[in-house]
Protein backbone atom coordinates (compact mmCIF):
# COMPACT_ATOMS: atom_id res chain seq x y z
CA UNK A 1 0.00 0.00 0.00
CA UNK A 2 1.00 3.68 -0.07
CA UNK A 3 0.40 6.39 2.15
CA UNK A 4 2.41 9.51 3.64
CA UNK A 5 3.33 11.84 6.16
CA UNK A 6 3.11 15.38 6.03
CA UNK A 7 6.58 17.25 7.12
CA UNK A 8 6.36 21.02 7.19
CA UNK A 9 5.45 21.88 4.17
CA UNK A 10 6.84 18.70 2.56
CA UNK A 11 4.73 15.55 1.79
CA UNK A 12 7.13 12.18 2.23
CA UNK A 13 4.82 9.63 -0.03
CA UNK A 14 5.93 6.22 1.24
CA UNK A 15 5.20 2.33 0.05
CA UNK A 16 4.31 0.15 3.29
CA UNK A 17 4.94 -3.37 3.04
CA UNK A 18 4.30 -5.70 6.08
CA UNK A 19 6.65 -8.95 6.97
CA UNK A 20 7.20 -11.55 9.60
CA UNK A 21 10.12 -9.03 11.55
CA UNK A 22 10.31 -6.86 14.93
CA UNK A 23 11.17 -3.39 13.69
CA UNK A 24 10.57 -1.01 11.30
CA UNK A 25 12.52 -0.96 7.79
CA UNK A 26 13.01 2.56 5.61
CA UNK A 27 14.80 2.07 2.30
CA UNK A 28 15.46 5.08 0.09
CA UNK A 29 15.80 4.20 -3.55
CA UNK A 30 18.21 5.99 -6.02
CA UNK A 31 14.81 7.01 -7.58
CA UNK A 32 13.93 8.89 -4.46
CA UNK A 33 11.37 6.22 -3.80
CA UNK A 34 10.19 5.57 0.08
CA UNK A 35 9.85 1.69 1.14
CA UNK A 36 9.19 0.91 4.61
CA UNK A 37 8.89 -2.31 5.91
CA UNK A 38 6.81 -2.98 9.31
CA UNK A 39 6.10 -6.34 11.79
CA UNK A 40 2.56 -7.63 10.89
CA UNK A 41 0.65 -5.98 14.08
CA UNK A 42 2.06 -2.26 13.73
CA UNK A 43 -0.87 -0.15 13.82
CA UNK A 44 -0.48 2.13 10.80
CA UNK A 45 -0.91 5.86 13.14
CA UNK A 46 2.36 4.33 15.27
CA UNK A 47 4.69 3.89 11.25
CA UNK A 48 3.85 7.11 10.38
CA UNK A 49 5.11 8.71 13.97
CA UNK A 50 8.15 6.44 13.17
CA UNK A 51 8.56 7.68 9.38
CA UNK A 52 8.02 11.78 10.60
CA UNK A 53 10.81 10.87 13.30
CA UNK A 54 12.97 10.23 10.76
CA UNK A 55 12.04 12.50 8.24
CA UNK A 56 14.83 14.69 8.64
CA UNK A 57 16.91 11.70 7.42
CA UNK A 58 14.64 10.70 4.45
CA UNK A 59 15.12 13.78 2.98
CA UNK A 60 18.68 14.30 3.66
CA UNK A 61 19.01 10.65 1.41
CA UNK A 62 16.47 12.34 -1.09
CA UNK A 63 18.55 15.31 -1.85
CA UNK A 64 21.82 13.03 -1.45
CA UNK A 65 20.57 10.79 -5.19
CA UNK A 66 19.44 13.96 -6.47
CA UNK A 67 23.00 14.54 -7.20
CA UNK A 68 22.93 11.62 -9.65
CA UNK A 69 19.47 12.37 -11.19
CA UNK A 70 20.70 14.71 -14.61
CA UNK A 71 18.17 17.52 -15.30
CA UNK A 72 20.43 19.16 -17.69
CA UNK A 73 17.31 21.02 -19.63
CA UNK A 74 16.84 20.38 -22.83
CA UNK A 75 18.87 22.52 -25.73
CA UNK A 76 18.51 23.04 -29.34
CA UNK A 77 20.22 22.02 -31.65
CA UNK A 78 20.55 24.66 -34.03
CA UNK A 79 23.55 27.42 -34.50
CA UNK A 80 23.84 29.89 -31.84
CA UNK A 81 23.02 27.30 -29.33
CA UNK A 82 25.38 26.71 -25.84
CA UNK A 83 26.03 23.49 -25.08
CA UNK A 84 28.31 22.09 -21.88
CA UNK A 85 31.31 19.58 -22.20
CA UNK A 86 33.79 18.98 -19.58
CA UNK A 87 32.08 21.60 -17.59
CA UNK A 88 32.58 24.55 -20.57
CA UNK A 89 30.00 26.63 -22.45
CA UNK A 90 30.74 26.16 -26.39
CA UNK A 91 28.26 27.39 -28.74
CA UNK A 92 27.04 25.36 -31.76
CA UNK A 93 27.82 26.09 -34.74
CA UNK A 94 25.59 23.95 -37.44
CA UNK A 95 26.51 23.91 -41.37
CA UNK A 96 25.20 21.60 -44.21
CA UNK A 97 28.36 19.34 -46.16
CA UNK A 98 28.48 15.83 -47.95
CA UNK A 99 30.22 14.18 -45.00
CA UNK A 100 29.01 14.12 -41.55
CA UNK A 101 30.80 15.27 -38.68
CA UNK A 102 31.26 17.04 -35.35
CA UNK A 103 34.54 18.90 -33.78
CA UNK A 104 35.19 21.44 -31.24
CA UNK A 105 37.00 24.42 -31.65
CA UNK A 106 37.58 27.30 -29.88
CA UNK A 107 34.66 27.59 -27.88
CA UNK A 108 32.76 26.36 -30.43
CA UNK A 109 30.95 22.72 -31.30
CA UNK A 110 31.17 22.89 -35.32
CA UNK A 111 28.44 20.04 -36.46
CA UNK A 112 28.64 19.36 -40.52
CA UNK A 113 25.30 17.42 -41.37
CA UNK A 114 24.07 16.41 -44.88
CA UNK A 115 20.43 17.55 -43.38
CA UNK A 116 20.45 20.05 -40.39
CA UNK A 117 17.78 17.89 -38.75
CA UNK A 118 20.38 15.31 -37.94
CA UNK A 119 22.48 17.61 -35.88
CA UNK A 120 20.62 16.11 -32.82
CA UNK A 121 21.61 12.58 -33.54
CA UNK A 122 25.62 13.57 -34.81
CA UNK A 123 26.05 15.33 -31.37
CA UNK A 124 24.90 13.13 -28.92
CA UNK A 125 26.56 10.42 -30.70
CA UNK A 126 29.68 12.43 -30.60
CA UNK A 127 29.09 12.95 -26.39
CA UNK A 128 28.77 8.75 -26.22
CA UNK A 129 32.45 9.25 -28.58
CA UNK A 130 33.63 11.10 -26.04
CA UNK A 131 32.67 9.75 -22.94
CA UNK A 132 33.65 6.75 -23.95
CA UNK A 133 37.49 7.72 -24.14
CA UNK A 134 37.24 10.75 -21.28
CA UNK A 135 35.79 8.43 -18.86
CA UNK A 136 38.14 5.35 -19.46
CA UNK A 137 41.19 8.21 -19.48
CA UNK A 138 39.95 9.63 -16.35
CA UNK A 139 39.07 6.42 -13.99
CA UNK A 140 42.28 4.41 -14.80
CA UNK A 141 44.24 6.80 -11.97
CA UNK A 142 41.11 6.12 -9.59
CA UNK A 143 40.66 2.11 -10.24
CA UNK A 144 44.46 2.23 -9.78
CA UNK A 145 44.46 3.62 -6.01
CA UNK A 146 41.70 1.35 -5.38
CA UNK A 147 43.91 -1.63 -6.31
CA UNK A 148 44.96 -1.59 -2.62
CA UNK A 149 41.59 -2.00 -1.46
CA UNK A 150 41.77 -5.36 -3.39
CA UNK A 151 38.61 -3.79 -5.37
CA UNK A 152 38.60 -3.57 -9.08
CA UNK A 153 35.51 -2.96 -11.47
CA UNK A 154 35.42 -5.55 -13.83
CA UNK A 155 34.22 -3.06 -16.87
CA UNK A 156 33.00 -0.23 -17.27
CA UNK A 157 30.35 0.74 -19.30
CA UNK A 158 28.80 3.77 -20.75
CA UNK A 159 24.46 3.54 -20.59
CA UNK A 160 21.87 6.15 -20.99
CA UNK A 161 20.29 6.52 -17.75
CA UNK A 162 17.09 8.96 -17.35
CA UNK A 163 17.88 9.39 -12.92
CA UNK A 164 21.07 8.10 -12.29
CA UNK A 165 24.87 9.57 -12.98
CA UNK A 166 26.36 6.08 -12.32
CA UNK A 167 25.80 2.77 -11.01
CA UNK A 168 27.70 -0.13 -9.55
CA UNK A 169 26.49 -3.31 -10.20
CA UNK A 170 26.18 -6.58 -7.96
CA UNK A 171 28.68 -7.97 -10.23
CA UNK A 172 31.26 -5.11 -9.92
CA UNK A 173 30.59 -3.36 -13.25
CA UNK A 174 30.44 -0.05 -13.10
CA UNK A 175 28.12 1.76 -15.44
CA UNK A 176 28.49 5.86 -15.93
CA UNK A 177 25.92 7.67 -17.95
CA UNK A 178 26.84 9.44 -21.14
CA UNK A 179 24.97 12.84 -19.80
CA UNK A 180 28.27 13.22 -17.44
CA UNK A 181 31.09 14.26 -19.78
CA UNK A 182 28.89 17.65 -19.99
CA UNK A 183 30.68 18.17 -16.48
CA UNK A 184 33.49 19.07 -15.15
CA UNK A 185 36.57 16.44 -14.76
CA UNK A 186 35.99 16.69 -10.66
CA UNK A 187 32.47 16.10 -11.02
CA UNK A 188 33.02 13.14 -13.71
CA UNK A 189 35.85 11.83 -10.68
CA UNK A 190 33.81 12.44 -8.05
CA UNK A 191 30.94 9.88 -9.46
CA UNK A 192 33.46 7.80 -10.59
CA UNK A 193 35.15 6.92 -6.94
CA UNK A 194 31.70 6.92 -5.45
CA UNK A 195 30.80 3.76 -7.84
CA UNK A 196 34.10 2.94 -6.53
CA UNK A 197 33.52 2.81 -3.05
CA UNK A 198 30.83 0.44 -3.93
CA UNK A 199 32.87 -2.05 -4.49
CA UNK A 200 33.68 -2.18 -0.89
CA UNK A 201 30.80 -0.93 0.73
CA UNK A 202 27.25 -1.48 -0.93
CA UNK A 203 25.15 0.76 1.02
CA UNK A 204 25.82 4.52 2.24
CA UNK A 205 26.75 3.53 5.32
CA UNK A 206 29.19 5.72 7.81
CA UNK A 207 32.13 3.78 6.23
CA UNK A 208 31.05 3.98 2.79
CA UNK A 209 31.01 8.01 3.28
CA UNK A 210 34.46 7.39 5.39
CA UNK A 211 36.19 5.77 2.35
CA UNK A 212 34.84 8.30 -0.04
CA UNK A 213 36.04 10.95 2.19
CA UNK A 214 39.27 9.11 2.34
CA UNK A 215 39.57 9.23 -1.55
CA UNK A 216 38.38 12.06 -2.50
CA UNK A 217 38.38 15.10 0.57
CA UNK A 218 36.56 17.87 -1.04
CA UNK A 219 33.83 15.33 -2.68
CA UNK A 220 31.15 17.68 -1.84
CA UNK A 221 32.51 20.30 -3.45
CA UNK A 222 32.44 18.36 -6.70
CA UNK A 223 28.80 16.96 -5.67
CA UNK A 224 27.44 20.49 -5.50
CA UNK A 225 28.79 21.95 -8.49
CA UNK A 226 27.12 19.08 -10.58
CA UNK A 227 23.82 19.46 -8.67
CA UNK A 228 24.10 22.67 -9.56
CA UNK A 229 25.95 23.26 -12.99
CA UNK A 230 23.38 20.58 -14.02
CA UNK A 231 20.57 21.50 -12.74
């Protein structure tokens, strides 16, 4: 079932599931998604004292996988246009030609398209291009140091992803979305060792944060600037 708790002027909507177990569950997805798991006989007035009590902390997690949600808003593709890479502002510059292709130069992002409608396509298969090589250039240093953790990813893999940044799955691959190479280098790093941490720690636990801390000292830094340069 779903219900929810009002929190100031914030509404926490929550999924309830009940199970054969003595205390109360929360789970906060990457998706920003409530779960909370009860014991069979908790009256439903007593979980949503429980879930207000620890609202504070529901949110905090909220706006924590917000970082990794991309909202970049949505851009033209025409001449004149600004879009990011690597954190920059270049401005499009969109001409018709026989051959197809896309280069930056200057501050600009010269697309050469047989039809102008197929800028679109030409530059965001020129961002997978990209990411593809930035992304493998700038994790090598970072699997590296985690060598001594006896962690290593065992591929990593470039995958459009609507609400996430990055991912790290069961099976240690870690998956970065395409969207990122729009960002800065520390911002691309700091998602990077996160997925790294993984490895080591699945949840966000007080040693996950520890070790990312450990790795990376000013990772908030780079977590607000991408919250924000993306936003």
């Amino acid at each position: 079932m779903t219900d929810f708790v009002q929190f100031g002027s914030k509404q926490i909507d929550f999924h309830l599931a009940f199970s054969e177990r003595k205390t109360l569950g929360i789970t906060i997805t990457p998706e920003l998604l409530v779960f909370v798991k009860a014991p069979m006989d908790a009256p439903l007035e007593k979980i949503k004292a429980k879930i207000k009590k620890r609202a504070s902390w529901i949110i905090k997690q909220q706006n924590f996988f917000l970082a990794f949600h991309p909202k970049t808003p949505a851009r033209q593709f025409i001449s004149g246009e600004s879009h990011l890479y690597l954190g920059r502002q270049y401005q499009l510059k969109v001409t018709l030609g026989k051959e197809s292709a896309v280069n930056y130069k200057g501050r600009f992002i010269e697309v050469i398209a047989k039809d102008k409608n197929d800028a679109q396509n030409l530059i965001k298969q020129w961002y997978r291009e990209r990411a593809k090589i930035k992304f493998a250039e700038i994790a090598e240093p970072l699997i590296e140091r985690f060598k001594k953790y006896q962690a290593e990813p065992k591929s990593l893999y470039i995958l459009d992803m609507p609400k996430r940044w990055g991912s790290c799955t069961p099976k240690g691959k870690i998956i970065l979305n395409p969207e990122l190479i729009k960002a800065p280098k520390g911002c691309i790093e700091y998602v990077i060792i996160h997925e790294l941490c993984h490895l080591i720690h699945h949840n966000h636990t007080k040693a996950f944060f520890d070790l990312q801390t450990k790795e990376m000292l000013n990772w908030e830094k780079w977590k607000t600037k991408l919250e924000k340069l993306m936003a």
